[in-house]
C-alpha atoms as a PDB file:
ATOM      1  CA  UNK A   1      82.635 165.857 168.637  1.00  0.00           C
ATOM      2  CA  UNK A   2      83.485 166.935 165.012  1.00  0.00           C
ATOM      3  CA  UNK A   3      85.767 164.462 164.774  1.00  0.00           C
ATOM      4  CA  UNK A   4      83.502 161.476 165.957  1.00  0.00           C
ATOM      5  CA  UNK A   5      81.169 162.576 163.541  1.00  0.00           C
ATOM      6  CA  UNK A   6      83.551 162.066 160.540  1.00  0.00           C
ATOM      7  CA  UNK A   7      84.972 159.091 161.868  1.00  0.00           C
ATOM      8  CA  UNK A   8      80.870 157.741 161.656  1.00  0.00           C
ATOM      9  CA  UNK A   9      80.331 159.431 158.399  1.00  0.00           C
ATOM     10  CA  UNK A  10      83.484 157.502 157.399  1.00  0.00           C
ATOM     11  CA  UNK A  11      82.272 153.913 158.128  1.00  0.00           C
ATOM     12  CA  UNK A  12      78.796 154.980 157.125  1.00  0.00           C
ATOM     13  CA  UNK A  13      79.939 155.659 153.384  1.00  0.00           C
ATOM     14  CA  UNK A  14      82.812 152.395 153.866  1.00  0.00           C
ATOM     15  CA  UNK A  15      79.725 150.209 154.824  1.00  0.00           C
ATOM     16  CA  UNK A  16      77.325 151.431 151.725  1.00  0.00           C
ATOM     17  CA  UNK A  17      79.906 152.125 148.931  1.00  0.00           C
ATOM     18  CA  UNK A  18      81.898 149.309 149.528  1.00  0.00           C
ATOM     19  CA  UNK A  19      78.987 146.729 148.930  1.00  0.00           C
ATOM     20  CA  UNK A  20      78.229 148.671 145.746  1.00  0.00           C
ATOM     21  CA  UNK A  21      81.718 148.720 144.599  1.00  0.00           C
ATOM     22  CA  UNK A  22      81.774 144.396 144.931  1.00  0.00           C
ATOM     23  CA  UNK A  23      77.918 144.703 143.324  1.00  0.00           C
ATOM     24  CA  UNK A  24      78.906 146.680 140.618  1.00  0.00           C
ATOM     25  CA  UNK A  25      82.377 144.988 138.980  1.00  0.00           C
ATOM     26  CA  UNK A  26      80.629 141.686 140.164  1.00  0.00           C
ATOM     27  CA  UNK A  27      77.824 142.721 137.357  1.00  0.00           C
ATOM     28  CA  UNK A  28      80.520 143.710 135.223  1.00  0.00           C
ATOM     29  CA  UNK A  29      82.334 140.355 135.560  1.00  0.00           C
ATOM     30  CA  UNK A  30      78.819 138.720 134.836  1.00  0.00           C
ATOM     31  CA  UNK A  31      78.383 140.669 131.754  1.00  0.00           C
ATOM     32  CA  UNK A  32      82.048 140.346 130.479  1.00  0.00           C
ATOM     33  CA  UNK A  33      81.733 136.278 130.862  1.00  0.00           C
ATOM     34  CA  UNK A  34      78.269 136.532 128.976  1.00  0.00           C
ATOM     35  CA  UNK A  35      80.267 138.254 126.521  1.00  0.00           C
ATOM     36  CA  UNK A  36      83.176 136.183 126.903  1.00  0.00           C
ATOM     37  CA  UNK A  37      80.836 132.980 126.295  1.00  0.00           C
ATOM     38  CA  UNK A  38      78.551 134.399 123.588  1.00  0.00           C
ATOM     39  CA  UNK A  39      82.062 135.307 121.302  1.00  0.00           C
ATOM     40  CA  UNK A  40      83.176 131.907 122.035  1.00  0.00           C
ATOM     41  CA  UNK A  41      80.024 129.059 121.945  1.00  0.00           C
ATOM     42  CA  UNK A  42      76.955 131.442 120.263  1.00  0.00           C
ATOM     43  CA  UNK A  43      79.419 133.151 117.308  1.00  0.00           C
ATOM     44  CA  UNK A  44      79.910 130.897 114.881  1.00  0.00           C
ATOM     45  CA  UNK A  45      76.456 130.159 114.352  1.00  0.00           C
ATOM     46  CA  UNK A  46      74.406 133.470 115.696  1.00  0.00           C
ATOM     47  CA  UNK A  47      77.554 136.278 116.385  1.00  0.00           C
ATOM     48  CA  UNK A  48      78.542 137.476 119.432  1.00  0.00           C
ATOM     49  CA  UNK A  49      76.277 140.562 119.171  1.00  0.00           C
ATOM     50  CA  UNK A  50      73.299 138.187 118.086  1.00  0.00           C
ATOM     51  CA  UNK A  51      72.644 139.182 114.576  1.00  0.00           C
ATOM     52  CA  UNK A  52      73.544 135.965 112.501  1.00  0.00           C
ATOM     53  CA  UNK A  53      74.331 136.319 108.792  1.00  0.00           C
ATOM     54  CA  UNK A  54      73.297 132.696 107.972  1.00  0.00           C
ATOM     55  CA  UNK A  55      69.482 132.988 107.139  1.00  0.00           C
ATOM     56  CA  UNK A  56      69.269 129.022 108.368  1.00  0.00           C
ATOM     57  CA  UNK A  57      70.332 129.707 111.839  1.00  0.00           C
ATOM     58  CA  UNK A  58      68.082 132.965 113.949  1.00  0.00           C
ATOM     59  CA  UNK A  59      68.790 136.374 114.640  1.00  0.00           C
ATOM     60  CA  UNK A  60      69.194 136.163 119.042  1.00  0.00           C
ATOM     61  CA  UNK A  61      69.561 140.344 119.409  1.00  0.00           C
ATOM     62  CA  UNK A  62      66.512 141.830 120.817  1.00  0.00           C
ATOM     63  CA  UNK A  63      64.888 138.529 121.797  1.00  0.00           C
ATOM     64  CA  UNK A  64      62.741 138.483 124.749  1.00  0.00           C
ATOM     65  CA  UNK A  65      64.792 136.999 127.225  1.00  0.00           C
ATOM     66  CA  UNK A  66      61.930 134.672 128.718  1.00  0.00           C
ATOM     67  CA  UNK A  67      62.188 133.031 125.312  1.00  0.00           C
ATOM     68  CA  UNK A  68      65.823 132.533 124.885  1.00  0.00           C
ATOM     69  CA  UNK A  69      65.752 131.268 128.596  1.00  0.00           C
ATOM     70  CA  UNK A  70      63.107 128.621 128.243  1.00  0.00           C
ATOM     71  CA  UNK A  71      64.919 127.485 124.229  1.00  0.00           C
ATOM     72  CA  UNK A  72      67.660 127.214 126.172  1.00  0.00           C
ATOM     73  CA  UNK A  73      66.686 124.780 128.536  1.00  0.00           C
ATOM     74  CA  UNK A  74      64.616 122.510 126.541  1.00  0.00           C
ATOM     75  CA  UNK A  75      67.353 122.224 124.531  1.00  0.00           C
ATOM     76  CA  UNK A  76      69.761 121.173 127.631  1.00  0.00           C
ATOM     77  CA  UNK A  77      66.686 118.662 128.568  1.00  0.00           C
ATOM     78  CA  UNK A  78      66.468 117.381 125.565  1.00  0.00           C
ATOM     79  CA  UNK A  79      62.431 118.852 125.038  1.00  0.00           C
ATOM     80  CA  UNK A  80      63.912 120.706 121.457  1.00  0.00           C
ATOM     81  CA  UNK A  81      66.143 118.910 119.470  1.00  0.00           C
ATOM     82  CA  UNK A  82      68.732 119.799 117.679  1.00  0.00           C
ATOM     83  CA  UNK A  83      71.879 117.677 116.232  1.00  0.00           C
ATOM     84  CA  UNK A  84      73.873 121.323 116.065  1.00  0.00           C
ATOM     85  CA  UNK A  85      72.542 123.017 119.975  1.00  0.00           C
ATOM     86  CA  UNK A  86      72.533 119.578 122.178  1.00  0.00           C
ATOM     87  CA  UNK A  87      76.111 118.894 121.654  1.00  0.00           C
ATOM     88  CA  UNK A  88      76.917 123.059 121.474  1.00  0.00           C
ATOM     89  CA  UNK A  89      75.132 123.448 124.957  1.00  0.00           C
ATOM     90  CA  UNK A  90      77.007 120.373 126.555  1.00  0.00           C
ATOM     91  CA  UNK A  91      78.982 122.026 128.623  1.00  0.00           C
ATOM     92  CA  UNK A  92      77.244 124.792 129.800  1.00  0.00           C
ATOM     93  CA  UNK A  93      75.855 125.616 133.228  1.00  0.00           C
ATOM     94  CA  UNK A  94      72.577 126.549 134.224  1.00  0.00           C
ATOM     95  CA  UNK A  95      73.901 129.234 136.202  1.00  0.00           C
ATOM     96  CA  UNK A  96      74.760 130.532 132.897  1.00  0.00           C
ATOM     97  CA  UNK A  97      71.759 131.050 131.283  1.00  0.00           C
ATOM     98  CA  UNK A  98      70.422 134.133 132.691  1.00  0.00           C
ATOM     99  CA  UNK A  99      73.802 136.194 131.894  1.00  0.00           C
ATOM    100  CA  UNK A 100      73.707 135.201 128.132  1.00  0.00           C
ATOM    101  CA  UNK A 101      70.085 135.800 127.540  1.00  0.00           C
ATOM    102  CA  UNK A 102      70.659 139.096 129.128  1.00  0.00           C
ATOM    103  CA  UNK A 103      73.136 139.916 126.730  1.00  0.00           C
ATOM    104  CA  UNK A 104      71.464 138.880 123.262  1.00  0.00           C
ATOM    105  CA  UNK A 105      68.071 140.378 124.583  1.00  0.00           C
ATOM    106  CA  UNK A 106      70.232 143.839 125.076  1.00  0.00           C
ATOM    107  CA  UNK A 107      71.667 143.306 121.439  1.00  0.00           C
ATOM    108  CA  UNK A 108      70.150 145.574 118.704  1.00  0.00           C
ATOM    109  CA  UNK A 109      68.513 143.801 116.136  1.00  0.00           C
ATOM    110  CA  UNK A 110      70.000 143.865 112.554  1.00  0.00           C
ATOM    111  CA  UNK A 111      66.815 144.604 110.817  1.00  0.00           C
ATOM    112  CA  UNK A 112      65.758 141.982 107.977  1.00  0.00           C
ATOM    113  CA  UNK A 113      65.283 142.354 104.577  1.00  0.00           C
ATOM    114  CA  UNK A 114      62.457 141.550 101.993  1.00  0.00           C
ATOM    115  CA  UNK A 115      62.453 139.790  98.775  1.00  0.00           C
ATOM    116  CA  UNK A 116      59.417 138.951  97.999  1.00  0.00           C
ATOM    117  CA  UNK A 117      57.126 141.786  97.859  1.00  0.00           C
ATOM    118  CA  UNK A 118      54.302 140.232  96.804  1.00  0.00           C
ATOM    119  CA  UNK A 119      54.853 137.695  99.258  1.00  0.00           C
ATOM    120  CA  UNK A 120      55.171 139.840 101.807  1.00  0.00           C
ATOM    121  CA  UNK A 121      51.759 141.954 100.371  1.00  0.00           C
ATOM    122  CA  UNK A 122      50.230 138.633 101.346  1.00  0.00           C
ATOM    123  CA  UNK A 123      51.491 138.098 104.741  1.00  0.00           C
ATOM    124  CA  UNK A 124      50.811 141.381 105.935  1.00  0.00           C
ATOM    125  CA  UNK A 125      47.062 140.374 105.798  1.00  0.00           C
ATOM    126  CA  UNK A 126      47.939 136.694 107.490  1.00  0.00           C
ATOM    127  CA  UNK A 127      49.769 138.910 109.934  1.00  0.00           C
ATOM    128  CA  UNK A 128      47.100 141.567 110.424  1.00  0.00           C
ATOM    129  CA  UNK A 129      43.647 140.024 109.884  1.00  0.00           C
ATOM    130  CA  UNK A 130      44.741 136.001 110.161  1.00  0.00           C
ATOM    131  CA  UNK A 131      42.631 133.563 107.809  1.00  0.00           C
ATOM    132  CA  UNK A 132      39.303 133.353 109.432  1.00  0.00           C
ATOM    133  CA  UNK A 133      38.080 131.301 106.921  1.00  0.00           C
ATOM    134  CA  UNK A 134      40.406 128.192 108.119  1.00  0.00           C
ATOM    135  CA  UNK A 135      40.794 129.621 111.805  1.00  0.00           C
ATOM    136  CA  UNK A 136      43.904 130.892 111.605  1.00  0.00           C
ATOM    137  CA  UNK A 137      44.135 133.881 114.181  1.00  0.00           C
ATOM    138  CA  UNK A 138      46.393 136.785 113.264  1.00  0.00           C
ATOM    139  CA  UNK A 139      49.966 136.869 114.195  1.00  0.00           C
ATOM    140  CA  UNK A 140      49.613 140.073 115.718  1.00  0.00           C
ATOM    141  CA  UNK A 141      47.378 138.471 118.001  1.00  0.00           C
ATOM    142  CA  UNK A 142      50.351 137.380 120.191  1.00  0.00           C
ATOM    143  CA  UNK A 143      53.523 139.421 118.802  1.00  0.00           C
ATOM    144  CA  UNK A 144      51.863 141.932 118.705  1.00  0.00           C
ATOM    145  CA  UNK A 145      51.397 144.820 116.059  1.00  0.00           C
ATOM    146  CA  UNK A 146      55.069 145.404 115.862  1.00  0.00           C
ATOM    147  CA  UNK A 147      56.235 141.916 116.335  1.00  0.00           C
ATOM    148  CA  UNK A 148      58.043 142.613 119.163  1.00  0.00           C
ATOM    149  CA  UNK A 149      56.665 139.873 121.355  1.00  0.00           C
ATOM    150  CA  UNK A 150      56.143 139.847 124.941  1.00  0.00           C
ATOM    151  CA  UNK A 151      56.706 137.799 128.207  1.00  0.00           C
ATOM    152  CA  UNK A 152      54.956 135.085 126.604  1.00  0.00           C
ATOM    153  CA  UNK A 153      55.762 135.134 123.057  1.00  0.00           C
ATOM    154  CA  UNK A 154      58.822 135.446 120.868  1.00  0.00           C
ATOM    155  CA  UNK A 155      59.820 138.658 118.938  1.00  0.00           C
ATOM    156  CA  UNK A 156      59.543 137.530 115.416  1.00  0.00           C
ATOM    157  CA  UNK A 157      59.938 141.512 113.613  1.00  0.00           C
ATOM    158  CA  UNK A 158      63.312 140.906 111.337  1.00  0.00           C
ATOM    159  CA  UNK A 159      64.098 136.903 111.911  1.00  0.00           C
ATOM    160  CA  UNK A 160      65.235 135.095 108.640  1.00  0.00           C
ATOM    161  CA  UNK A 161      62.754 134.222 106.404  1.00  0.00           C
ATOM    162  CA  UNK A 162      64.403 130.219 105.772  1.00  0.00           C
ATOM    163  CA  UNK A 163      64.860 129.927 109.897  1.00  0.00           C
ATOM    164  CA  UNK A 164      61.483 130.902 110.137  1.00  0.00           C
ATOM    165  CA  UNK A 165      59.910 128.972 107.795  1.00  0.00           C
ATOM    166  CA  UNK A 166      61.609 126.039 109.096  1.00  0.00           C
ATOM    167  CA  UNK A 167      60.007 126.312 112.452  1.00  0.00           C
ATOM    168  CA  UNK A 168      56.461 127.065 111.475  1.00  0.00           C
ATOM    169  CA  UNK A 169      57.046 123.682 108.744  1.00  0.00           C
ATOM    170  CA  UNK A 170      58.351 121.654 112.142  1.00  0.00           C
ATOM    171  CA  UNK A 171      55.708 123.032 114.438  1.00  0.00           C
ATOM    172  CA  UNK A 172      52.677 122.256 111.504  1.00  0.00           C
ATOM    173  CA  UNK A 173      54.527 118.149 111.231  1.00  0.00           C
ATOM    174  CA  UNK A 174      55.245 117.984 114.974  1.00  0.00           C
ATOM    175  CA  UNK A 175      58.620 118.332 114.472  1.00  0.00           C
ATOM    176  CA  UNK A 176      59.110 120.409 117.025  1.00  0.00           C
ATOM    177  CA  UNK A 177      56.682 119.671 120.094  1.00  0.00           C
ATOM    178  CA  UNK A 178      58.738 121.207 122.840  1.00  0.00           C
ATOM    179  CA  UNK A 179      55.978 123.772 123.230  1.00  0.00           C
ATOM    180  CA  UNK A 180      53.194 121.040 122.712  1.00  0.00           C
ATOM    181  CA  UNK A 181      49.676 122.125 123.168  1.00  0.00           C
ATOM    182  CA  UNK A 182      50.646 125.410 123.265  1.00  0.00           C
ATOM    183  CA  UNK A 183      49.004 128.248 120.540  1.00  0.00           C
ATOM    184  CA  UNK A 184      51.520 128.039 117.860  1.00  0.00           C
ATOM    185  CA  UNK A 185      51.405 124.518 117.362  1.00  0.00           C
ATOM    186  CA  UNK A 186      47.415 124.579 116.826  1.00  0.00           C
ATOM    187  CA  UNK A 187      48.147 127.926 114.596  1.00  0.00           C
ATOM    188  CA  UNK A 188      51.116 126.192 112.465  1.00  0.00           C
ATOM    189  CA  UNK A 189      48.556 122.767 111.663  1.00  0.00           C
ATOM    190  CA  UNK A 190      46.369 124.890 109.716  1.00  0.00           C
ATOM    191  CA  UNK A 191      48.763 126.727 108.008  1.00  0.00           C
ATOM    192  CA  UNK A 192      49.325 126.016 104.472  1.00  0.00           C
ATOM    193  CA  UNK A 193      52.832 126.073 102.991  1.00  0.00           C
ATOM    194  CA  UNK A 194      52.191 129.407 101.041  1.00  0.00           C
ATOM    195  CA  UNK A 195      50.992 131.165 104.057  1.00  0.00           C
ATOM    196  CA  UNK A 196      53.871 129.690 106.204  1.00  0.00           C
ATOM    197  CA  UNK A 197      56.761 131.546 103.285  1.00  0.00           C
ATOM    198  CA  UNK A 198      54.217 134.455 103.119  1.00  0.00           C
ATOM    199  CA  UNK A 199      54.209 135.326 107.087  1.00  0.00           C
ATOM    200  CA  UNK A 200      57.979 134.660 106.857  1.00  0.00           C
ATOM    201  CA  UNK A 201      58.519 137.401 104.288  1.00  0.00           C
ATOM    202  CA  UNK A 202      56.752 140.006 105.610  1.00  0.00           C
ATOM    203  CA  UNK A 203      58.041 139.246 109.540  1.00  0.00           C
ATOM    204  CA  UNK A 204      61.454 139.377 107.980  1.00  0.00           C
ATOM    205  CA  UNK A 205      60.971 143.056 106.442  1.00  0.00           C
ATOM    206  CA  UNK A 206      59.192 144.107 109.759  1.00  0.00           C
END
């Protein structure tokens, strides 16, 4: 009887641990390819761990990963362009997508650096309070206090001030319309230039 009951212990703990065994190097094989693909394809322009040195091209560590997901694939479709990501992404699968956002979203975040204080001075109130007298809402609003971001919206706490500027410049002229009708393109038209740099400096030092 002792011994039956062993034996069924036995394949009991064969038929759970084995599973988890496959389930766990199977994650690990997902993660080292994300790796793998993000030293390869992502480094040269954002490094592997996400925190890109060149202030033209964004800081990826910490990003929500809803927002790297959807970039991702509006850049494979063609809905954001880009002469440097639609030939970069050519080759890559769908199936790939989830595995590298995962790893830049688990990335910590280099943080940014100021050099503009009085610039900055200026777009903590832009940030904060907004501009009500041209109905610009605050950016807080929908990063949040921190600038963290959320399902919906993009962390923007530490990003480059030039890459940053740049987008709020091609979302204001339409440049950039993969996210048409959508709150930041509304935001960005009534923007002025100084208020654009100034909510880039002080996001950068956040």
């Amino acid at each position: 009887m002792r011994l039956n009951e062993a034996t069924g212990s036995s394949r009991l703990a064969r038929r759970v641990l084995i599973p988890l065994a496959v389930a766990f190097v199977a994650a690990h094989a997902v993660a080292d390819d994300a790796g793998q693909l993000a030293l390869t394809l992502c480094s040269p322009c954002h490094a592997a761990d996400g925190n890109s040195v060149v202030p033209m091209f964004p800081k990826l560590a910490g990003q929500q990963p809803s927002y790297i997901a959807k970039q991702l694939n509006d850049f494979i479709a063609g809905k954001r362009k880009s002469d440097t990501m639609a030939p970069t992404l050519a080759n890559v699968k769908s199936g790939d997508i989830p595995a590298l956002t995962a790893h830049f979203a688990a990335q910590k975040q280099a943080p940014g650096k100021v050099e503009n204080a009085a610039l900055a001075t200026a777009g903590r109130k832009l940030f904060t309070d907004g501009n009500e007298a041209t109905g610009v809402p605050a950016c807080a609003g929908c990063h949040l206090d921190n600038g963290l971001g959320n399902d919906r919206y993009p962390r923007i706490a530490g990003q480059h001030q030039a890459y940053a500027i740049k987008e709020m410049m091609d979302f204001k002229s339409g440049a950039r319309n993969n996210d048409k009708g959508r709150v930041m393109r509304v935001v960005a038209e009534r923007l002025t230039e100084e208020e654009i740099k100034a909510a880039a400096e002080f996001m950068a030092g956040m």
